[in-house]
Protein backbone atom coordinates (compact mmCIF):
# COMPACT_ATOMS: atom_id res chain seq x y z
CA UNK A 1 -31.98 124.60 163.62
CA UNK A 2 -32.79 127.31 160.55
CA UNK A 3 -34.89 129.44 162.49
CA UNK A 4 -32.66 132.04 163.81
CA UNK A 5 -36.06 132.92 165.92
CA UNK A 6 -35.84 130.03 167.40
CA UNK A 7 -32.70 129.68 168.15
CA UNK A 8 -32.44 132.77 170.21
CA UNK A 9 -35.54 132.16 171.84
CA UNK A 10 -34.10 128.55 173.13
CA UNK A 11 -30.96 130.05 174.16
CA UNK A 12 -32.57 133.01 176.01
CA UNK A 13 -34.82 130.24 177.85
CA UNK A 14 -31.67 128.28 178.60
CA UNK A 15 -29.65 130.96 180.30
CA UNK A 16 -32.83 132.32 181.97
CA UNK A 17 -32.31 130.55 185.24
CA UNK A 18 -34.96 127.66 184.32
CA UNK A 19 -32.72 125.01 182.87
CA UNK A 20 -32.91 122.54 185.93
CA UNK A 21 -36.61 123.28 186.33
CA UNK A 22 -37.26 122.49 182.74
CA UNK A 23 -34.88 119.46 182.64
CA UNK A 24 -36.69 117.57 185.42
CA UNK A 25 -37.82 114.15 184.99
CA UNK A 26 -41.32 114.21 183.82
CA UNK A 27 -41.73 110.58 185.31
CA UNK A 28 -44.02 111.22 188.20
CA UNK A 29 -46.27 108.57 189.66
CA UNK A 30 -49.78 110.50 189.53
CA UNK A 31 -51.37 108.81 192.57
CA UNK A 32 -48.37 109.77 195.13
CA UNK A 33 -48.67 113.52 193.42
CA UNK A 34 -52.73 113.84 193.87
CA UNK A 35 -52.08 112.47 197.38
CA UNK A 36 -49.67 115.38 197.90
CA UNK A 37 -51.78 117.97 196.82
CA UNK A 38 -54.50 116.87 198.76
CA UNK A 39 -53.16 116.99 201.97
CA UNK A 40 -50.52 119.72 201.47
CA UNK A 41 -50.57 122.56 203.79
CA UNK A 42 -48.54 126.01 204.20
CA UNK A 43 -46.75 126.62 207.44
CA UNK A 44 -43.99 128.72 208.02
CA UNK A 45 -43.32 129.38 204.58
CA UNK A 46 -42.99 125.47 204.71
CA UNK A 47 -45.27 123.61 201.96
CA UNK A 48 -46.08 120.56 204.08
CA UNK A 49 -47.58 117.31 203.37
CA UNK A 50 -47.79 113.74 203.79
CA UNK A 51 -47.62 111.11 201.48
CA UNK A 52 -48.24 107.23 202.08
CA UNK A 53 -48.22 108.04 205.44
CA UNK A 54 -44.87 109.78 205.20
CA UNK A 55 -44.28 113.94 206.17
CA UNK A 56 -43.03 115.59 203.54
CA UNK A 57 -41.68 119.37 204.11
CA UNK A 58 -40.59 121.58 201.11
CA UNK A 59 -38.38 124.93 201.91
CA UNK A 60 -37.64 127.19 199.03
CA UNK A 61 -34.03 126.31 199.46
CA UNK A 62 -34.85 122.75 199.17
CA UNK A 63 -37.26 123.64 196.20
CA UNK A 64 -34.71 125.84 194.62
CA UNK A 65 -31.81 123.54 195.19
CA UNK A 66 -33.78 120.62 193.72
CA UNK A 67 -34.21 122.28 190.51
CA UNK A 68 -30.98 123.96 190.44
CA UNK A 69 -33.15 127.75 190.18
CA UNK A 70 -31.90 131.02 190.15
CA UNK A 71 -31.89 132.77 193.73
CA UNK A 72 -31.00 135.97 192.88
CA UNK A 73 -33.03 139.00 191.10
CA UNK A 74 -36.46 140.11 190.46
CA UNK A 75 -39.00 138.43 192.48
CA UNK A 76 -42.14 139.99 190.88
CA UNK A 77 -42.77 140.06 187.06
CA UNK A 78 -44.22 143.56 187.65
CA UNK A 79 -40.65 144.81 188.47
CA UNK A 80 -39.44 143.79 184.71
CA UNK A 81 -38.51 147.45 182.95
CA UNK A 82 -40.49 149.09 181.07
CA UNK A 83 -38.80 149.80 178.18
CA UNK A 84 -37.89 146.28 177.93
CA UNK A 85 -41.55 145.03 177.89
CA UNK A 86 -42.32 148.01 175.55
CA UNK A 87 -39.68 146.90 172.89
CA UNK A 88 -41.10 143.06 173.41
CA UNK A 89 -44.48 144.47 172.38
CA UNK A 90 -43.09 145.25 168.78
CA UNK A 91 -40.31 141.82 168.84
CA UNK A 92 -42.73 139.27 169.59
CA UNK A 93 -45.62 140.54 167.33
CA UNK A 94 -46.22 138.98 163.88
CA UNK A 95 -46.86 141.59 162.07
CA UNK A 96 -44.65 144.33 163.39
CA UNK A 97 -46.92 146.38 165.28
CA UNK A 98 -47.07 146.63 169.08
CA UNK A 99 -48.91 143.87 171.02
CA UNK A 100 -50.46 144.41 174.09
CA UNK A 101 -49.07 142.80 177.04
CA UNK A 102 -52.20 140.59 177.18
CA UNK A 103 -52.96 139.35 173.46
CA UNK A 104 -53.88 136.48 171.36
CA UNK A 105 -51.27 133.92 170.66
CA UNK A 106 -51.46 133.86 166.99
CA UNK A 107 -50.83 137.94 167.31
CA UNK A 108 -47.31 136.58 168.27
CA UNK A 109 -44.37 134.84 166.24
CA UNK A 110 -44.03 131.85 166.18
CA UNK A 111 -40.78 130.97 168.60
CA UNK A 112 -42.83 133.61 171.28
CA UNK A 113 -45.85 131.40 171.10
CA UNK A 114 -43.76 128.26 171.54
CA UNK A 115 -42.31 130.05 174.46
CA UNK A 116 -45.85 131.32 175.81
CA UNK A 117 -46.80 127.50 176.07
CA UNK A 118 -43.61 126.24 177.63
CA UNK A 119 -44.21 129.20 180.15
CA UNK A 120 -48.03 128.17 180.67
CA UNK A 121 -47.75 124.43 180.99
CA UNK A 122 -44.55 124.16 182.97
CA UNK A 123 -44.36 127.88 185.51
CA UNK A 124 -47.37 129.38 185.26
CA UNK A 125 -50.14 126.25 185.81
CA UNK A 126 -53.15 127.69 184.75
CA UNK A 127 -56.12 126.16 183.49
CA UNK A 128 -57.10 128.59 181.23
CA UNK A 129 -56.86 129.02 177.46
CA UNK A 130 -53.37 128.17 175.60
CA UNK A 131 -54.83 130.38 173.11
CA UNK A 132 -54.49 133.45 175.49
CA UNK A 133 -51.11 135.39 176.28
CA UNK A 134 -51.88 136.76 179.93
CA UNK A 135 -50.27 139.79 181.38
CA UNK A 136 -48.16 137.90 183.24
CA UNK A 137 -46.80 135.28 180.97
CA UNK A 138 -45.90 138.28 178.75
CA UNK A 139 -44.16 139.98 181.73
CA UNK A 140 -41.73 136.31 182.45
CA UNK A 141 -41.08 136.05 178.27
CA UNK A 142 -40.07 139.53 178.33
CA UNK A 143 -37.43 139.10 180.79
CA UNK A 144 -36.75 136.10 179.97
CA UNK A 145 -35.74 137.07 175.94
CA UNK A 146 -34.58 140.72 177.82
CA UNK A 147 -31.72 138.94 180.01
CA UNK A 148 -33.41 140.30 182.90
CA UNK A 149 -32.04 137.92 185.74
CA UNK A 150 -35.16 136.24 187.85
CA UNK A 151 -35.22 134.70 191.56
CA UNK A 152 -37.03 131.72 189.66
CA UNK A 153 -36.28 129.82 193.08
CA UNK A 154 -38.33 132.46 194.82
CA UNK A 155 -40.69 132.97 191.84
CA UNK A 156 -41.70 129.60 191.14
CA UNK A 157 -41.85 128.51 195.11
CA UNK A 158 -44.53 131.14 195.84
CA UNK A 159 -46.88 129.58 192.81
CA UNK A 160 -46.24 126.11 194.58
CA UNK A 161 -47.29 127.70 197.95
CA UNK A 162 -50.12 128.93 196.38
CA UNK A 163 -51.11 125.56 194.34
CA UNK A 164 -51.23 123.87 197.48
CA UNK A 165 -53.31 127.03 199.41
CA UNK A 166 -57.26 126.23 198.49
CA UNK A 167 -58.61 129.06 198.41
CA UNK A 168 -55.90 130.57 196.22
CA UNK A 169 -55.53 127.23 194.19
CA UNK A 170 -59.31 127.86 193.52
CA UNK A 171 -59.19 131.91 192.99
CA UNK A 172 -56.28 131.86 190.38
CA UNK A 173 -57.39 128.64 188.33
CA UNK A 174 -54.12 126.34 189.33
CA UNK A 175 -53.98 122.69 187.14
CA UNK A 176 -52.96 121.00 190.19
């Protein structure tokens, strides 16, 4: 690839801890994965569920393990430094001058948009606007480009718990 950008941005993304996560199989057979969701359950830090009449139990060791995430570092974004998040504000702007950590994605260069959408349609799960960096999208790319080492096993199993939770599925806008 030309793009030195780009480059750096994929192999920042690689060594982040996601690899496995992002690898997975994207063949998934929609009806057994609705049927999941629907009667999916949290107990005991267990996401529970059954599907064709079969109990299904999900651990974050077992989620982790599956897709071969990072168990070890930060376990909330809002932990990422400071200064590392400040110098992201000027690196991932277009033009040079300092973003804020919520922003617009055409604001952003190009390989940091590409990575805002990989972010929002594979971790995050929202159902809100591609067109919109959040706070806490910014927070992940920043550590992610920064080296900062993630829990991502952690991380990523506390969305799922709360993807499957209603009223938090419903209060933070999951795309279940």
């Amino acid at each position: 690839m030309d793009n030195e950008g780009m480059v750096k941005m994929f192999k920042a993304l690689v060594s982040s801890g996601l690899k496995g996560f992002l690898e997975c199989s994207s063949a998934i057979y929609e009806a057994a994965l609705v049927e999941f969701f629907q009667n999916a359950s949290v107990q005991d830090d267990k996401v529970v569920s059954t599907v064709h009449g079969k109990s299904v139990e999900v651990t974050e060791e077992v989620f982790a393990g599956t897709f071969e995430l990072s168990t070890e570092g930060l376990t909330d974004m809002s932990d990422v430094p400071k200064d590392l998040v400040f110098d992201a504000r000027t690196a991932f702007s277009y033009d040079g001058k300092q973003l804020n950590t919520s922003c617009k994605k055409r604001e952003m260069k190009f390989e940091y948009r590409l990575l805002n959408d990989i972010l929002a349609k594979t971790v995050t799960v929202k159902a809100d606007s591609f067109d919109v960096v959040t706070h806490e999208r910014f927070l992940m790319m920043s550590a992610i480009q920064g080296g900062v080492k993630v829990n991502w096993g952690r991380l990523l199993f506390n969305i799922f718990k709360d993807m499957v939770t209603p009223a938090t599925k419903q209060a933070r806008g999951y795309a279940v």
